[in-house]
PDB file of N, CA and C in Angstrom:
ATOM      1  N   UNK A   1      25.259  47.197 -58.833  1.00  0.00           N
ATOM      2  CA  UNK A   1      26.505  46.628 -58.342  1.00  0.00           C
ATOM      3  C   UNK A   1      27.067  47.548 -57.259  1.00  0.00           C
ATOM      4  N   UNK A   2      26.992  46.705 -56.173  1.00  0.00           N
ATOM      5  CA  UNK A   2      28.110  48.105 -54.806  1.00  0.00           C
ATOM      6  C   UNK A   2      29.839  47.591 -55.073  1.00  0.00           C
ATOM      7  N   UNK A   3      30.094  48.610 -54.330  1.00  0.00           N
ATOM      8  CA  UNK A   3      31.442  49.076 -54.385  1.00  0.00           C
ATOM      9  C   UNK A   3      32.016  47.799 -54.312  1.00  0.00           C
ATOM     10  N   UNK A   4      32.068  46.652 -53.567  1.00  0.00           N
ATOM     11  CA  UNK A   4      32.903  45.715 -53.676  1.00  0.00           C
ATOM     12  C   UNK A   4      32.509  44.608 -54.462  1.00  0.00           C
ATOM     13  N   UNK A   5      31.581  44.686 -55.064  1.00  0.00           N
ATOM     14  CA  UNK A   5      31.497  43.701 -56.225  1.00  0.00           C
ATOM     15  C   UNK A   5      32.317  44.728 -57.397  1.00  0.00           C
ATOM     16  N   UNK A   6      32.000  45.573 -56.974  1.00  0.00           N
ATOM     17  CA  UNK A   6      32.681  46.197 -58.638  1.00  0.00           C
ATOM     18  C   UNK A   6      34.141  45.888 -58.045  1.00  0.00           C
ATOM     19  N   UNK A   7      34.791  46.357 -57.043  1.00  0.00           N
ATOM     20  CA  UNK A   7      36.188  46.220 -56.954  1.00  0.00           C
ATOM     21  C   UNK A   7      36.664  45.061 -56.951  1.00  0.00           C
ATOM     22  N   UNK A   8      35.911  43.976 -56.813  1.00  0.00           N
ATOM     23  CA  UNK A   8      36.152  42.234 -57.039  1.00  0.00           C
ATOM     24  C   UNK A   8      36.210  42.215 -58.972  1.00  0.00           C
ATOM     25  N   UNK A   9      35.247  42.907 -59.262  1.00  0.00           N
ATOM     26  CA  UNK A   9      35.400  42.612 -60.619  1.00  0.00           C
ATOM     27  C   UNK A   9      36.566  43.058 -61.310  1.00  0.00           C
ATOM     28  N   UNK A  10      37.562  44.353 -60.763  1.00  0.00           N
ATOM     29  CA  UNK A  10      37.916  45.161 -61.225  1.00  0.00           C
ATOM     30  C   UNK A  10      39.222  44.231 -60.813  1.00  0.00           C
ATOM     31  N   UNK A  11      39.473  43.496 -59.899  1.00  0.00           N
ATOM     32  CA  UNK A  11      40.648  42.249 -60.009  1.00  0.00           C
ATOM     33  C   UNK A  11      40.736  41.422 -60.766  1.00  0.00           C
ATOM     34  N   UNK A  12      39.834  41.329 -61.181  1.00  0.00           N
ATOM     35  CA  UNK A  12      39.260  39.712 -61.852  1.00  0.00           C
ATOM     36  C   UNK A  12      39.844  40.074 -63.368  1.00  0.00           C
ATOM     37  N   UNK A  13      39.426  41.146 -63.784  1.00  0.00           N
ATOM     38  CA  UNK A  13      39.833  42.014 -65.436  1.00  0.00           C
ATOM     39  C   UNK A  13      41.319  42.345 -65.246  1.00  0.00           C
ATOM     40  N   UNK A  14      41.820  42.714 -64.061  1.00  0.00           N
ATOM     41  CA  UNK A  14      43.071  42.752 -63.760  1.00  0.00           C
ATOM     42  C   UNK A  14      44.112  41.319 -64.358  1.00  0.00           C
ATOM     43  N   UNK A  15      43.551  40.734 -63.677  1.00  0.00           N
ATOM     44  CA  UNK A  15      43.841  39.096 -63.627  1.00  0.00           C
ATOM     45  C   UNK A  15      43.862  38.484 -64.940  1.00  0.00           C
ATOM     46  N   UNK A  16      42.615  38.934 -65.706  1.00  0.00           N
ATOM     47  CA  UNK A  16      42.254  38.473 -67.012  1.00  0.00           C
ATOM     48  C   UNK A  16      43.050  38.915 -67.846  1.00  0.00           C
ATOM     49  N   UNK A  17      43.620  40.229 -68.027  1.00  0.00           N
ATOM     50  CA  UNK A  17      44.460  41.262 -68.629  1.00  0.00           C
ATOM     51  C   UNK A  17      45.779  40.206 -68.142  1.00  0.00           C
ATOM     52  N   UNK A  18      46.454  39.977 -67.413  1.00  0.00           N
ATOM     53  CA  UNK A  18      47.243  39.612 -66.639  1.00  0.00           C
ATOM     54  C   UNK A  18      47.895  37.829 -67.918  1.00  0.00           C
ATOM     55  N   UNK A  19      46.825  37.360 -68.062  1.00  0.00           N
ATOM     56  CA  UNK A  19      47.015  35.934 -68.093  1.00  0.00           C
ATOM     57  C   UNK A  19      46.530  35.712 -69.378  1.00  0.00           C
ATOM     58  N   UNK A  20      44.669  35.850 -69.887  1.00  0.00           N
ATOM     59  CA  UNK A  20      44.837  35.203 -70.996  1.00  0.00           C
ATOM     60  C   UNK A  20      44.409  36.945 -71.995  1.00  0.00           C
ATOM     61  N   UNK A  21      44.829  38.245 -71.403  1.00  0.00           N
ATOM     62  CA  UNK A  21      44.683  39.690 -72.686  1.00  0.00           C
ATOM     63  C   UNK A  21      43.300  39.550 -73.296  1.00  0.00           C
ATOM     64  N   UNK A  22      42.969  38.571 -73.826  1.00  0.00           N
ATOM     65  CA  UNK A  22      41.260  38.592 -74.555  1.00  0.00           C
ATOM     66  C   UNK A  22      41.130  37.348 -73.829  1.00  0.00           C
ATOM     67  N   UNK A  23      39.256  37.902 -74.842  1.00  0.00           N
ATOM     68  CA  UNK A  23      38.077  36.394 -74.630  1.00  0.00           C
ATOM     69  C   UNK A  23      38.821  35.541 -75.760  1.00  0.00           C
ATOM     70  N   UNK A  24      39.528  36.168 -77.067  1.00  0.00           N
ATOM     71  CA  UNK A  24      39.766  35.475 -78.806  1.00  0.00           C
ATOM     72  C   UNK A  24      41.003  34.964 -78.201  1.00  0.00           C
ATOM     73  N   UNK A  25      41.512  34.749 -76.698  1.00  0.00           N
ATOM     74  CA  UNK A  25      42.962  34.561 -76.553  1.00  0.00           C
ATOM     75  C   UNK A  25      42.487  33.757 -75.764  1.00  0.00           C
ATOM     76  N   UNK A  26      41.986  33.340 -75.399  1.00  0.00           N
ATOM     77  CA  UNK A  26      41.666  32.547 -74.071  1.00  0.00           C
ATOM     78  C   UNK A  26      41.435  30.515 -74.521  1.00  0.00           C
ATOM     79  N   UNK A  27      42.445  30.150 -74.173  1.00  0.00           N
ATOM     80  CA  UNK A  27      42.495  28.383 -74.345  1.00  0.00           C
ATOM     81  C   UNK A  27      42.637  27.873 -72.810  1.00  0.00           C
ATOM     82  N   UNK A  28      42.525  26.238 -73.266  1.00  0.00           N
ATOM     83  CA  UNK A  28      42.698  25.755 -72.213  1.00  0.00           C
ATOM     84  C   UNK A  28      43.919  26.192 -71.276  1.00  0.00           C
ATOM     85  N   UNK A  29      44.839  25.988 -71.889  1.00  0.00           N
ATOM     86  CA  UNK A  29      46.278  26.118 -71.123  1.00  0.00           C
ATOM     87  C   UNK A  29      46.311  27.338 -70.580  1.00  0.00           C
ATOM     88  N   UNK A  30      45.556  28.717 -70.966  1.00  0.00           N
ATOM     89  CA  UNK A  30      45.399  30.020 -70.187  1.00  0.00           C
ATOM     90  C   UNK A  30      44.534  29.965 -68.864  1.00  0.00           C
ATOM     91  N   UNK A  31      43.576  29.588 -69.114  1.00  0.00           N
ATOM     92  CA  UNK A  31      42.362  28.965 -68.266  1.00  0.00           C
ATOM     93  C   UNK A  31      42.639  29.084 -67.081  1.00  0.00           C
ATOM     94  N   UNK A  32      43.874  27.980 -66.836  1.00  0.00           N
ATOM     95  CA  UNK A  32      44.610  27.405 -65.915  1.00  0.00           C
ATOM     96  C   UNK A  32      45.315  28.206 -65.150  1.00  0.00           C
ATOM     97  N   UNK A  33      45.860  29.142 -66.019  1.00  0.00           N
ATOM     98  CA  UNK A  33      46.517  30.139 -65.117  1.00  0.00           C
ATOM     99  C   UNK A  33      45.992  31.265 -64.259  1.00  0.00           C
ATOM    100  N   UNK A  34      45.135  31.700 -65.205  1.00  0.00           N
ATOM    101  CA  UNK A  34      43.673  32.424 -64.721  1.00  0.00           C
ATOM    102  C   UNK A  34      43.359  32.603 -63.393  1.00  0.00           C
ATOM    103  N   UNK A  35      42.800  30.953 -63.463  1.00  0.00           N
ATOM    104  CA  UNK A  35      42.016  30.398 -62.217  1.00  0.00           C
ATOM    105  C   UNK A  35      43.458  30.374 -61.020  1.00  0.00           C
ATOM    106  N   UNK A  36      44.234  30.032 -61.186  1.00  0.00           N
ATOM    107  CA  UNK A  36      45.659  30.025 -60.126  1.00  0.00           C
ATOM    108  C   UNK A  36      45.640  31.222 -59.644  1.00  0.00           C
ATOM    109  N   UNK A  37      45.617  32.676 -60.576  1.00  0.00           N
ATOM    110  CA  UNK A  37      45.693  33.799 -60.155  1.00  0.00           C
ATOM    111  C   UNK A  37      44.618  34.169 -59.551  1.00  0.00           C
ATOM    112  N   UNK A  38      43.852  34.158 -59.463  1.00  0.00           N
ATOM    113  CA  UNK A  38      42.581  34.432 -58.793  1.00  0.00           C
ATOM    114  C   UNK A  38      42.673  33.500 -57.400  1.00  0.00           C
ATOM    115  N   UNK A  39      43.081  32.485 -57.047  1.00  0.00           N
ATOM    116  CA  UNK A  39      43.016  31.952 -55.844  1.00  0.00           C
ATOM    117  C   UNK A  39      43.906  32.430 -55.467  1.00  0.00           C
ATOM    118  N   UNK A  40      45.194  32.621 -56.068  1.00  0.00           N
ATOM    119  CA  UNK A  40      46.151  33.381 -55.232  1.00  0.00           C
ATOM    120  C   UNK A  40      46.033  34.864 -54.506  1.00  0.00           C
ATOM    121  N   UNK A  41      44.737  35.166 -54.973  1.00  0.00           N
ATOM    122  CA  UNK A  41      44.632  36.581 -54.886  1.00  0.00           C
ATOM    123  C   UNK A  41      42.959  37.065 -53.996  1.00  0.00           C
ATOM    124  N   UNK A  42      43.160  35.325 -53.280  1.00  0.00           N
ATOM    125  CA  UNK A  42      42.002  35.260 -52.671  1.00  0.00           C
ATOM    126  C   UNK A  42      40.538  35.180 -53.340  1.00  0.00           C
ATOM    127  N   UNK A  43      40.190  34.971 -54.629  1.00  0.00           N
ATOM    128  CA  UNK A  43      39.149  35.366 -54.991  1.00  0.00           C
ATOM    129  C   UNK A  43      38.558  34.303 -55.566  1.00  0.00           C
ATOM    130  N   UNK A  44      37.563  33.359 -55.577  1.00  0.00           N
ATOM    131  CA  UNK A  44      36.941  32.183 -55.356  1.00  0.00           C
ATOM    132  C   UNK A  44      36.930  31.896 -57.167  1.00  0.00           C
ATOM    133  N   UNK A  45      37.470  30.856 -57.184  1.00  0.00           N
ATOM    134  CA  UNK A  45      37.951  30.949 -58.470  1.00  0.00           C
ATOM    135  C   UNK A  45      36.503  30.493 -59.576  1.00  0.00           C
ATOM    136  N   UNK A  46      35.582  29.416 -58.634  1.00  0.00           N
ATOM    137  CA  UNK A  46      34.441  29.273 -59.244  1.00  0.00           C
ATOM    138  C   UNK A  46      33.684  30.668 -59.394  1.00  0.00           C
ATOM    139  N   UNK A  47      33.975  31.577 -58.684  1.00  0.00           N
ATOM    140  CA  UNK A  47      33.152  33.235 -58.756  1.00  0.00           C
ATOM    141  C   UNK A  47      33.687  33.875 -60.011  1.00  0.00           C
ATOM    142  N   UNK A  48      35.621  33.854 -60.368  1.00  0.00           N
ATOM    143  CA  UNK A  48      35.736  34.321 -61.511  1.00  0.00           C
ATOM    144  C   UNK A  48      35.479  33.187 -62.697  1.00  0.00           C
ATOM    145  N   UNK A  49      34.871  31.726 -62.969  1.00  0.00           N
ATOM    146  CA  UNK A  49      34.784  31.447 -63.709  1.00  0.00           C
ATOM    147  C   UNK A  49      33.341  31.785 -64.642  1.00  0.00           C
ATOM    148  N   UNK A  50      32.054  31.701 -63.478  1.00  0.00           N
ATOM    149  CA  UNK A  50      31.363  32.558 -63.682  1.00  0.00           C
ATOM    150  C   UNK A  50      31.217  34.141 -64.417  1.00  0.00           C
ATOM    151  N   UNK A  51      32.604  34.652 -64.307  1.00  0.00           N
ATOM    152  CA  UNK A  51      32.564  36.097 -64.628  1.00  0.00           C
ATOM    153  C   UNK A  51      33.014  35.574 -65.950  1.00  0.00           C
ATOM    154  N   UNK A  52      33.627  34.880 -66.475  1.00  0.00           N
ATOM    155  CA  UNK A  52      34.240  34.136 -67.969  1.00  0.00           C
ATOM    156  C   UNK A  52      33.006  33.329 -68.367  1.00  0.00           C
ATOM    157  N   UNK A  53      32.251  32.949 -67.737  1.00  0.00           N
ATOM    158  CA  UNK A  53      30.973  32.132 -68.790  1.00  0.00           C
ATOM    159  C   UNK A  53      30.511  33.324 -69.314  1.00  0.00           C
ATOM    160  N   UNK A  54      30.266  34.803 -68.801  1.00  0.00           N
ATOM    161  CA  UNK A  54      28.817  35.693 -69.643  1.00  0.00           C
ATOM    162  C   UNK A  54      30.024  35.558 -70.637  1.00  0.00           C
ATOM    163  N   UNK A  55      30.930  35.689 -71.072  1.00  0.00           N
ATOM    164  CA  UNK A  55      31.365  36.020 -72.208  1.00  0.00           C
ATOM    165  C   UNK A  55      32.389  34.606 -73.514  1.00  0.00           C
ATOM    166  N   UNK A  56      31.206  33.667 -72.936  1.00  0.00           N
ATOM    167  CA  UNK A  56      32.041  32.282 -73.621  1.00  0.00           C
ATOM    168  C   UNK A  56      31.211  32.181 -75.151  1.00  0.00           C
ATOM    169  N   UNK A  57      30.612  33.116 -75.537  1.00  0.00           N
ATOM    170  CA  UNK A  57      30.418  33.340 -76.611  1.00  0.00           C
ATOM    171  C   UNK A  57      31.497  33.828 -77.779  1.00  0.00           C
ATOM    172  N   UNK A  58      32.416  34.348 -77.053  1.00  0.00           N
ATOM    173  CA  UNK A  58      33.654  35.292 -77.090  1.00  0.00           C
ATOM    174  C   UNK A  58      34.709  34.513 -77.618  1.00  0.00           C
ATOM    175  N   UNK A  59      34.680  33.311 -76.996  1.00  0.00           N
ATOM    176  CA  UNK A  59      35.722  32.140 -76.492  1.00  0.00           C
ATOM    177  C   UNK A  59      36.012  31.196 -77.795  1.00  0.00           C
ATOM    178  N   UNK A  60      36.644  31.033 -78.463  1.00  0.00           N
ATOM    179  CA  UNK A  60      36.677  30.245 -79.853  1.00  0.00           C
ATOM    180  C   UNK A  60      36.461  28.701 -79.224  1.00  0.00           C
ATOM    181  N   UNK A  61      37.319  27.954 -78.528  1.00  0.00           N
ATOM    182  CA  UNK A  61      36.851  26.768 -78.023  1.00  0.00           C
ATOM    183  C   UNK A  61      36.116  26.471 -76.635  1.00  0.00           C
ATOM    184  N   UNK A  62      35.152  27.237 -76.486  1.00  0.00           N
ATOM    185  CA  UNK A  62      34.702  27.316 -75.213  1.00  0.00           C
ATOM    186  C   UNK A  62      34.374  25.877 -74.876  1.00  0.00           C
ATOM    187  N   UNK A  63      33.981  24.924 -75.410  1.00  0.00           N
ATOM    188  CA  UNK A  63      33.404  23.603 -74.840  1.00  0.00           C
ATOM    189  C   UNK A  63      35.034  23.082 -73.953  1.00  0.00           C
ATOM    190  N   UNK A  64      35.892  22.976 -74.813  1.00  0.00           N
ATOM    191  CA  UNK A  64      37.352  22.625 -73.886  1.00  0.00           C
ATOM    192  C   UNK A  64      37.991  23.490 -73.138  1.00  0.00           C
ATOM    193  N   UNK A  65      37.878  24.762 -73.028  1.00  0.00           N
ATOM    194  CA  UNK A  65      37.889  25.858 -71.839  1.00  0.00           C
ATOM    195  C   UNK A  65      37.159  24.895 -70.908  1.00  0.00           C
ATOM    196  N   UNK A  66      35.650  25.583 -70.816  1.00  0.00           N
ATOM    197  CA  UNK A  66      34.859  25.064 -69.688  1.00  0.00           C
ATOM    198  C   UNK A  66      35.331  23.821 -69.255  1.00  0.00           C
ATOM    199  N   UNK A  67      35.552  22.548 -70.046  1.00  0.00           N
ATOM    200  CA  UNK A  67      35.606  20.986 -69.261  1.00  0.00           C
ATOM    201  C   UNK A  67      37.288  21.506 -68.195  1.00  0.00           C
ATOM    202  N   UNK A  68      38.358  22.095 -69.206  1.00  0.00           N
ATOM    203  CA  UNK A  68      39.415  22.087 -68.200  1.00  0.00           C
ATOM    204  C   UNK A  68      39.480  23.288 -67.304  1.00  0.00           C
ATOM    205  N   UNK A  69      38.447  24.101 -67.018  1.00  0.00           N
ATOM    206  CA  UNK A  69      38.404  24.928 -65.751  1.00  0.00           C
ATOM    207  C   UNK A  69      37.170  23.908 -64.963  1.00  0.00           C
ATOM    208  N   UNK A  70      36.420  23.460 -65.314  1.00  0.00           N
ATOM    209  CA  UNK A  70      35.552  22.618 -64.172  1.00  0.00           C
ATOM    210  C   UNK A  70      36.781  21.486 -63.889  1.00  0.00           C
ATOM    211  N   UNK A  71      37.587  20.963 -64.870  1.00  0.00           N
ATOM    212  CA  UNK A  71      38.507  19.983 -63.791  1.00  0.00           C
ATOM    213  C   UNK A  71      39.553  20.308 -63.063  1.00  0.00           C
ATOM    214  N   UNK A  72      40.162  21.791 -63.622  1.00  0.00           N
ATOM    215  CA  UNK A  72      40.659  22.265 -62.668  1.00  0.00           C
ATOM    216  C   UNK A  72      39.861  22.615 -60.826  1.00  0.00           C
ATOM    217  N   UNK A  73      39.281  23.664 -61.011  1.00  0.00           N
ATOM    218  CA  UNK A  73      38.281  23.828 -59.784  1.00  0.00           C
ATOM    219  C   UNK A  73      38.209  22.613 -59.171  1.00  0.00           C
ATOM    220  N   UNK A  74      37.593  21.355 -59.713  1.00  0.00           N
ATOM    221  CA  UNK A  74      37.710  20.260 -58.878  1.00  0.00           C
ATOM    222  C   UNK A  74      38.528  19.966 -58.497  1.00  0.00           C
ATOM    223  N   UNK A  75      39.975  19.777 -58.664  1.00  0.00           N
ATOM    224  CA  UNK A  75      41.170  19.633 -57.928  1.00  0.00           C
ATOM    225  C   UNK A  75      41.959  20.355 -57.309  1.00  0.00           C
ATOM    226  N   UNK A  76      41.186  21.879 -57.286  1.00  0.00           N
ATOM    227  CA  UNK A  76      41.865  22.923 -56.511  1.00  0.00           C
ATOM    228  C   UNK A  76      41.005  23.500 -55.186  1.00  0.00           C
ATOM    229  N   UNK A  77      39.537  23.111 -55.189  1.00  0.00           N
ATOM    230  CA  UNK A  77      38.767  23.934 -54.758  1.00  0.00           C
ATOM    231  C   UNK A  77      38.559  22.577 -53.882  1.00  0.00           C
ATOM    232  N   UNK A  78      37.370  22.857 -52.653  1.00  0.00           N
ATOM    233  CA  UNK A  78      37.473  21.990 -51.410  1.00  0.00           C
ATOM    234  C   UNK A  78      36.415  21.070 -52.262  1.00  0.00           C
ATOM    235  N   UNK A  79      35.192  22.134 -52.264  1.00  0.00           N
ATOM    236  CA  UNK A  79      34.120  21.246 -52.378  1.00  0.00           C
ATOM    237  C   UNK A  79      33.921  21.151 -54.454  1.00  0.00           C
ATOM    238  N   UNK A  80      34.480  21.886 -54.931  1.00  0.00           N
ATOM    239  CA  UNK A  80      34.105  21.982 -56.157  1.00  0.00           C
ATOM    240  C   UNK A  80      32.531  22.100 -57.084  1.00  0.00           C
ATOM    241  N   UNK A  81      32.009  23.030 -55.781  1.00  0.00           N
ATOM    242  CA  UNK A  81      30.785  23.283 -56.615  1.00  0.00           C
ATOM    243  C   UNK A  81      30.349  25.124 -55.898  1.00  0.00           C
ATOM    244  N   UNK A  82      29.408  25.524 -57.033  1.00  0.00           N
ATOM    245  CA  UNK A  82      30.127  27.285 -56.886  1.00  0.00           C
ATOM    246  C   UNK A  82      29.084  27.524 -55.194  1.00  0.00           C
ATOM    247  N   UNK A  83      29.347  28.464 -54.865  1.00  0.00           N
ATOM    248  CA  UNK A  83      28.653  28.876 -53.792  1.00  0.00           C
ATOM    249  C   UNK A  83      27.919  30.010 -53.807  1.00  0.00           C
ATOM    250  N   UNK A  84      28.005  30.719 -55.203  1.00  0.00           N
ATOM    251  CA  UNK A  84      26.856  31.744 -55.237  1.00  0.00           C
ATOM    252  C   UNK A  84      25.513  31.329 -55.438  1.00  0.00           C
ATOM    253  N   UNK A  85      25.732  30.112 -55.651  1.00  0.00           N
ATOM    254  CA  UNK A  85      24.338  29.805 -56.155  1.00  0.00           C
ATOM    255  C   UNK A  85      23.619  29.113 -55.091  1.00  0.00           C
ATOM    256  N   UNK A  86      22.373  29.178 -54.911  1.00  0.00           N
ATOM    257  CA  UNK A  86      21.377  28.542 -54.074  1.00  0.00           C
ATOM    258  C   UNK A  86      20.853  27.632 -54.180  1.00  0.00           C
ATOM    259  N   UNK A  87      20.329  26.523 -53.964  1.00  0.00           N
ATOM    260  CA  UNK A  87      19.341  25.420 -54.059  1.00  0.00           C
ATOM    261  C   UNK A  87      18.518  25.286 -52.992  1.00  0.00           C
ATOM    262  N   UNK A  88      17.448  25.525 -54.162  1.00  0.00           N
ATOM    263  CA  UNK A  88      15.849  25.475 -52.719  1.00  0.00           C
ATOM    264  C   UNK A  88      15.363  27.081 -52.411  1.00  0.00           C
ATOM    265  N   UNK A  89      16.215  27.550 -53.092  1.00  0.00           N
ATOM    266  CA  UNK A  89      15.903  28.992 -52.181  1.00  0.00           C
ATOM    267  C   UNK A  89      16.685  29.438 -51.296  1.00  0.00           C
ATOM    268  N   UNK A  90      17.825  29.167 -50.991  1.00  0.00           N
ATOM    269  CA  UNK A  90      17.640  29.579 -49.366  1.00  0.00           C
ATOM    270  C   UNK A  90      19.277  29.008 -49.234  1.00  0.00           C
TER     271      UNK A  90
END
């Protein structure tokens, strides 16, 4: 990890601390706020939702987390699909 992925991450835990304190704290209605703070703070909110899936093991209702941060993102985000990821390769 270089320096600015770690310092992206190191907002993101900021943020997380900020809104929902734990993974055992984390519901839909936190979710929401989450993801607000992170766009407000410039930071691609599908990138920090990603950083909340490695740990949706964590998450007591993760199936209704995930559906209301993917419908959030869709109504906040342009295209609503993540951009770290590649298709095709390339």
């Amino acid at each position: 990890m270089n320096d600015f992925e770690s310092s992206i991450e190191s907002k993101i835990e900021r943020i997380w601390d900020n809104t929902c304190q734990s993974f055992q704290n984390c519901t839909s209605s936190n979710i929401q706020s989450f993801l607000q703070e992170c766009l407000e703070n410039q930071i691609d909110p599908q990138f920090c939702m990603s950083w909340v899936e490695q740990h949706k093991s964590e998450i007591p209702d993760w199936n209704s987390v995930s559906e209301t941060s993917l419908n959030w993102i869709n109504q906040h985000t342009s295209t609503g699909s993540p951009y770290p990821f590649k298709e095709n390769g390339y």
